[in-house]
C-alpha atoms as a PDB file:
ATOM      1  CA  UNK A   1     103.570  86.371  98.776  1.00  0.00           C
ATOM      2  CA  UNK A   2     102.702  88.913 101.491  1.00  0.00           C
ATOM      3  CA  UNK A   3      99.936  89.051 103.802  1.00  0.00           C
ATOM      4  CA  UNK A   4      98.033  92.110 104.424  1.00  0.00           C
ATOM      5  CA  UNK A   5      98.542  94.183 107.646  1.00  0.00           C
ATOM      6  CA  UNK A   6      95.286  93.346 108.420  1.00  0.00           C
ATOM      7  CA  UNK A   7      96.350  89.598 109.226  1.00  0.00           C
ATOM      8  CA  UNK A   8      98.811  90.747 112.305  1.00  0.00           C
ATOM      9  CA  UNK A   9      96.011  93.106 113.623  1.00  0.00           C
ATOM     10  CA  UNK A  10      93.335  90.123 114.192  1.00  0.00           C
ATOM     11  CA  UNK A  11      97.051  88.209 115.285  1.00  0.00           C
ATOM     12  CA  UNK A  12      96.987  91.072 118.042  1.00  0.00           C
ATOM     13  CA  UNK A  13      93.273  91.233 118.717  1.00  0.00           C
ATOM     14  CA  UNK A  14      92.755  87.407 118.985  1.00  0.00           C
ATOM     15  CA  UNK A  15      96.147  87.336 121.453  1.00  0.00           C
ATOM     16  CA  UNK A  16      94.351  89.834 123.576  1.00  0.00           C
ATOM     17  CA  UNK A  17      91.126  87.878 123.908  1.00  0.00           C
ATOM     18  CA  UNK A  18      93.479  84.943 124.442  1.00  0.00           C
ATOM     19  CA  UNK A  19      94.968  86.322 127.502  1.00  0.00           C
ATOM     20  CA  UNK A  20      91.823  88.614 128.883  1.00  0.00           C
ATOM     21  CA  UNK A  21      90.952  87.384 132.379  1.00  0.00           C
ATOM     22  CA  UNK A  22      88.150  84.665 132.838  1.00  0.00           C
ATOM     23  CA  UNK A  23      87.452  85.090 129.264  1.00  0.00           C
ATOM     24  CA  UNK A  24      85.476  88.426 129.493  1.00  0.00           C
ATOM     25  CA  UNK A  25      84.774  90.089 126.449  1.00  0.00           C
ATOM     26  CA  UNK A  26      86.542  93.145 125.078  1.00  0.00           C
ATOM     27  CA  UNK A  27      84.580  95.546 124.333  1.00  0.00           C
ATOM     28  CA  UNK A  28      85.777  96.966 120.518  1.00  0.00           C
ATOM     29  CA  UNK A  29      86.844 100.356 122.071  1.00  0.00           C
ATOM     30  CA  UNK A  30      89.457  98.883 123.976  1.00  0.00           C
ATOM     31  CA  UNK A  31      90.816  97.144 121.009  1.00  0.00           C
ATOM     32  CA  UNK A  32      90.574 100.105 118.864  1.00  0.00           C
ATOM     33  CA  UNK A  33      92.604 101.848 121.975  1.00  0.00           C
ATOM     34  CA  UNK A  34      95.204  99.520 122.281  1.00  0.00           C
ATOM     35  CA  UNK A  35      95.930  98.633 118.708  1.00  0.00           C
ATOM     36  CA  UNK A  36      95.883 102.439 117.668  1.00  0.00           C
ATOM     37  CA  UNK A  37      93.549 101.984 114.121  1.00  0.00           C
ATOM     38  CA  UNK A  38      89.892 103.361 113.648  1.00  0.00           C
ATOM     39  CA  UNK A  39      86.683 101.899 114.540  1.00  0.00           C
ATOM     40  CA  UNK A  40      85.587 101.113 111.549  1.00  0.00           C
ATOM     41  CA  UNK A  41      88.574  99.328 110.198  1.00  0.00           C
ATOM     42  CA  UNK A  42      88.144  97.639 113.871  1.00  0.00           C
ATOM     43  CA  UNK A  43      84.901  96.344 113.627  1.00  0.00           C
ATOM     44  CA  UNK A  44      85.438  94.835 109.902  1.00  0.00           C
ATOM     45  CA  UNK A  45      88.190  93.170 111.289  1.00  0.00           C
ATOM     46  CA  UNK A  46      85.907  91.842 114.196  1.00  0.00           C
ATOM     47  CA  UNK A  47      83.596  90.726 111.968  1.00  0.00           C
ATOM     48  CA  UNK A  48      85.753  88.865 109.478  1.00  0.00           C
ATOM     49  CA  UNK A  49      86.992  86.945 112.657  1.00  0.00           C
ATOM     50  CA  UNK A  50      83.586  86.553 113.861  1.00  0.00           C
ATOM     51  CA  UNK A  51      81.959  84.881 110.568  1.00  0.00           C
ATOM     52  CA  UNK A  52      85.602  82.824 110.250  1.00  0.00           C
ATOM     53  CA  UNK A  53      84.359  81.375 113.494  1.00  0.00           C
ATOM     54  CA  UNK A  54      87.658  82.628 115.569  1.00  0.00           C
ATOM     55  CA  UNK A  55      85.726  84.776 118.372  1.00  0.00           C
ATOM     56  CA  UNK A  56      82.635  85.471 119.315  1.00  0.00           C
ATOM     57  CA  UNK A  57      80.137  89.039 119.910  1.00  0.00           C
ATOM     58  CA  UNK A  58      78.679  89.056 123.059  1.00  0.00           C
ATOM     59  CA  UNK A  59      76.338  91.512 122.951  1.00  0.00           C
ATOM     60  CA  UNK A  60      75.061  94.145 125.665  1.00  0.00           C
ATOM     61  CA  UNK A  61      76.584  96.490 127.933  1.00  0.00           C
ATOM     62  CA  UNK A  62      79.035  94.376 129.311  1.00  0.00           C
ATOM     63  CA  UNK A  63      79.521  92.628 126.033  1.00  0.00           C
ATOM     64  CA  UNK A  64      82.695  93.017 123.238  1.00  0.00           C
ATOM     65  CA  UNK A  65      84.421  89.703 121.518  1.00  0.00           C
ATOM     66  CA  UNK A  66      86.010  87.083 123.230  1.00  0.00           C
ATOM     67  CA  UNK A  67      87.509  83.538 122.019  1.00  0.00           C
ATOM     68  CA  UNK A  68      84.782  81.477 121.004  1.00  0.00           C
ATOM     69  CA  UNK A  69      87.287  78.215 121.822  1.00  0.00           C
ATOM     70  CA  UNK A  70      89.951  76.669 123.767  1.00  0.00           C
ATOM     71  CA  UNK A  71      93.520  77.683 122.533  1.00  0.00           C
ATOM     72  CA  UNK A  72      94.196  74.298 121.758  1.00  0.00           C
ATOM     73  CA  UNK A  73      91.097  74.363 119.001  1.00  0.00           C
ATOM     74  CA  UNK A  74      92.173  77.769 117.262  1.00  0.00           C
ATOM     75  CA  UNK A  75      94.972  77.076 114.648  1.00  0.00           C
ATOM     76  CA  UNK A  76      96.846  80.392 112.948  1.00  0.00           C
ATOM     77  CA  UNK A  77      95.627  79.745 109.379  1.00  0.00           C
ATOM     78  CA  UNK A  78      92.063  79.798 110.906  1.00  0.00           C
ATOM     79  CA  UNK A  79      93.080  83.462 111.635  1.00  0.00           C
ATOM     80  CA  UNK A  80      94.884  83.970 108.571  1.00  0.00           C
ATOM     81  CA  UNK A  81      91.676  82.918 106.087  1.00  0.00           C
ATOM     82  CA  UNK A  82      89.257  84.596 107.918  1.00  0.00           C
ATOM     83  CA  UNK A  83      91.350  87.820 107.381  1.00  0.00           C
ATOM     84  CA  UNK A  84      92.476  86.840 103.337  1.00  0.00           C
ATOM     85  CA  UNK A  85      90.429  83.940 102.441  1.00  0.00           C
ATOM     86  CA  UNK A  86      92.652  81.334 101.076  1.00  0.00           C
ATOM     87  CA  UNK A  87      95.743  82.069  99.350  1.00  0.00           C
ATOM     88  CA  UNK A  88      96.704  81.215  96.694  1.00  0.00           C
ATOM     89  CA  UNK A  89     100.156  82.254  95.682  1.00  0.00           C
ATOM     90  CA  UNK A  90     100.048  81.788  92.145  1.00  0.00           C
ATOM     91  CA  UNK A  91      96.787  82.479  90.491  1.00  0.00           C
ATOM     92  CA  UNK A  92      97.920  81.884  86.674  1.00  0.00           C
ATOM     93  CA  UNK A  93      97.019  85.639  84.821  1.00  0.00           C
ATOM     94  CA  UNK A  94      98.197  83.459  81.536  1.00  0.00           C
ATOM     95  CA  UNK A  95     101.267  86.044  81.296  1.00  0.00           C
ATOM     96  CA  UNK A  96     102.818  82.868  79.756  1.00  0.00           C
ATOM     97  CA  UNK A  97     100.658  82.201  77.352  1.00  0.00           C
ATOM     98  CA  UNK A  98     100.919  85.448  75.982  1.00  0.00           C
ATOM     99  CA  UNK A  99     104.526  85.627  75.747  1.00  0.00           C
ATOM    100  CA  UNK A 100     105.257  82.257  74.097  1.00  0.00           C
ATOM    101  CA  UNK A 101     102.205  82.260  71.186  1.00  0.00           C
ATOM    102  CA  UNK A 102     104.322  79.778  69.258  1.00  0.00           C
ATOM    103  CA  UNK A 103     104.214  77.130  71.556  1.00  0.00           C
ATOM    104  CA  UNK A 104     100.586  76.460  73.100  1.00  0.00           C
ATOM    105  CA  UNK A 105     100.782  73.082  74.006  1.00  0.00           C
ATOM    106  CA  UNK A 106     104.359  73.801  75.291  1.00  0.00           C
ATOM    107  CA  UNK A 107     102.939  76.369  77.615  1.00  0.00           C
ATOM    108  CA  UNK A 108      99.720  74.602  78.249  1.00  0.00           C
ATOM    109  CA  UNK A 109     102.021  71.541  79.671  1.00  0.00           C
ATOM    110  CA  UNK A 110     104.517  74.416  81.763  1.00  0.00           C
ATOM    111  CA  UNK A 111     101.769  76.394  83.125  1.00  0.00           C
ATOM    112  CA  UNK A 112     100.328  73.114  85.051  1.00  0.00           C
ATOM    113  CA  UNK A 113     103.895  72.530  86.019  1.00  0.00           C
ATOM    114  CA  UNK A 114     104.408  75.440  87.593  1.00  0.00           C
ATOM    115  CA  UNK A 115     100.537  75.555  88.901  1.00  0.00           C
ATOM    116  CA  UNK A 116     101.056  71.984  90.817  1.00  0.00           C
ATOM    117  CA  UNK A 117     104.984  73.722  92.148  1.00  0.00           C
ATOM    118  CA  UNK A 118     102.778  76.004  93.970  1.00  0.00           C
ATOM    119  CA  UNK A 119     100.446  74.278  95.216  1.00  0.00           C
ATOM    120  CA  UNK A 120     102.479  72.155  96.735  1.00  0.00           C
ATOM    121  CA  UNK A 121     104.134  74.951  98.048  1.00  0.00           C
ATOM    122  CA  UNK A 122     100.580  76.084  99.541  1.00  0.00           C
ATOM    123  CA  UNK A 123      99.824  73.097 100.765  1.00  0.00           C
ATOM    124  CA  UNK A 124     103.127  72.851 103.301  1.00  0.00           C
ATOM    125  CA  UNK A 125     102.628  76.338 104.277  1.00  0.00           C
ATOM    126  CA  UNK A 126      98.774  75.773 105.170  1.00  0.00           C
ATOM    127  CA  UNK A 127      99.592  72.534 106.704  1.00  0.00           C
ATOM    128  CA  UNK A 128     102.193  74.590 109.222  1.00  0.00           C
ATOM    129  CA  UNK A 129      99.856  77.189 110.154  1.00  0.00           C
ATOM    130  CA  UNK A 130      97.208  75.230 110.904  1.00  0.00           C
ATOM    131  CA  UNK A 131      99.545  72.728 113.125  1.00  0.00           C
ATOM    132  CA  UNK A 132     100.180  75.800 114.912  1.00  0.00           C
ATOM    133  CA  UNK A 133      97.747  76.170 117.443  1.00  0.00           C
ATOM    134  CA  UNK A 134      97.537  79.393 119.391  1.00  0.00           C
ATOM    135  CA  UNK A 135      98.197  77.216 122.699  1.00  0.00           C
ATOM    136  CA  UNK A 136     101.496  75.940 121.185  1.00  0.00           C
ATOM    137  CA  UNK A 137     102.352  79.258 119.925  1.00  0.00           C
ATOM    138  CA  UNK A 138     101.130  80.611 123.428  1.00  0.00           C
ATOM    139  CA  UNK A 139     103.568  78.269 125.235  1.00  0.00           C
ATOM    140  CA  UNK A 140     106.751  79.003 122.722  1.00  0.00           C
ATOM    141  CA  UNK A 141     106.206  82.395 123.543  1.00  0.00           C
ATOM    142  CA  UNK A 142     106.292  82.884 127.206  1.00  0.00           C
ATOM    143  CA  UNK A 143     107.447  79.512 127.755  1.00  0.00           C
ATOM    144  CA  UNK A 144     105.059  77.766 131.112  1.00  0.00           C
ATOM    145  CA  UNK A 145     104.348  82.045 132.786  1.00  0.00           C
ATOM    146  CA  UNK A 146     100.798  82.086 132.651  1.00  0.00           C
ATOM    147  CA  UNK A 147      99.797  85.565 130.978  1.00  0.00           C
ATOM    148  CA  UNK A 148      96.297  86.876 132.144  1.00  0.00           C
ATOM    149  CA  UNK A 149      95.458  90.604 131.731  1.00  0.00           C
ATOM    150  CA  UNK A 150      92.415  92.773 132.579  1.00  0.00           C
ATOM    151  CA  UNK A 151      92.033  94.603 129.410  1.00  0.00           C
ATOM    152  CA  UNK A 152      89.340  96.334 130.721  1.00  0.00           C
ATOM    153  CA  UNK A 153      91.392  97.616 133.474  1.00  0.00           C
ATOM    154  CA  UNK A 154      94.285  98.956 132.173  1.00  0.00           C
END
């Protein structure tokens, strides 16, 4: 299993909102600046973080995208579904199935097994990310240095 790029771009975005000073938004220019990727791709990024309930549009002239929570609420599978949905690491294409003809119930039996491995499997690693909250993963970081940037200003 990989994730797409697209999952450590809203990583970078929502770290930037996380540290922008008293929480003002960014406008998506500045994010499109900083992370060096086009406007569009920007804004469907923004707005697959937006309906996943991670940040927030503020709109107006002074408006952009800022976190919608505390730290402490926003967990890193959050981020990672709102950017690629919910894995699933193996979907079952019935590759099996087609290989061993002679033995349906055989393969009917070891495609479950196999199903319920991963599962499992997916079920530890969503339990991980969403333990990790982006205050704990804040403070592992940079440790107790308090991070605050002007985004707007830099």
């Amino acid at each position: 299993m990989k994730l797409t790029n697209a999952t450590e771009k809203a990583l970078a975005v929502v770290a930037m909102l996380s540290t922008q000073e008293d929480n003002k938004p960014i406008p998506s220019s500045v994010i499109v600046e900083r992370l060096h990727i086009s406007d569009s791709y920007t804004k469907k990024l923004l707005r697959k973080l937006v309906v996943g309930n991670v940040i927030t549009s503020v709109p107006g002239n002074s408006g952009g995208f800022s976190l919608n929570r505390d730290l402490k609420e926003i967990n890193i599978l959050e981020i990672v579904e709102a950017i690629e949905g919910t894995v699933v690491t193996y979907p079952g294409y019935g590759t099996l199935e087609h290989a061993f003809t002679e033995f349906p119930e055989q393969i009917e039996h070891g495609e479950h097994v196999i199903k319920d491995v991963f599962a499992k499997a997916d079920k530890l690693w969503r339990d991980e990310l969403q333990a990790q909250t982006l205050d704990k993963v804040f403070l592992q970081s940079f440790g107790d240095r308090e991070v605050v940037v002007d985004w707007l200003d830099l």
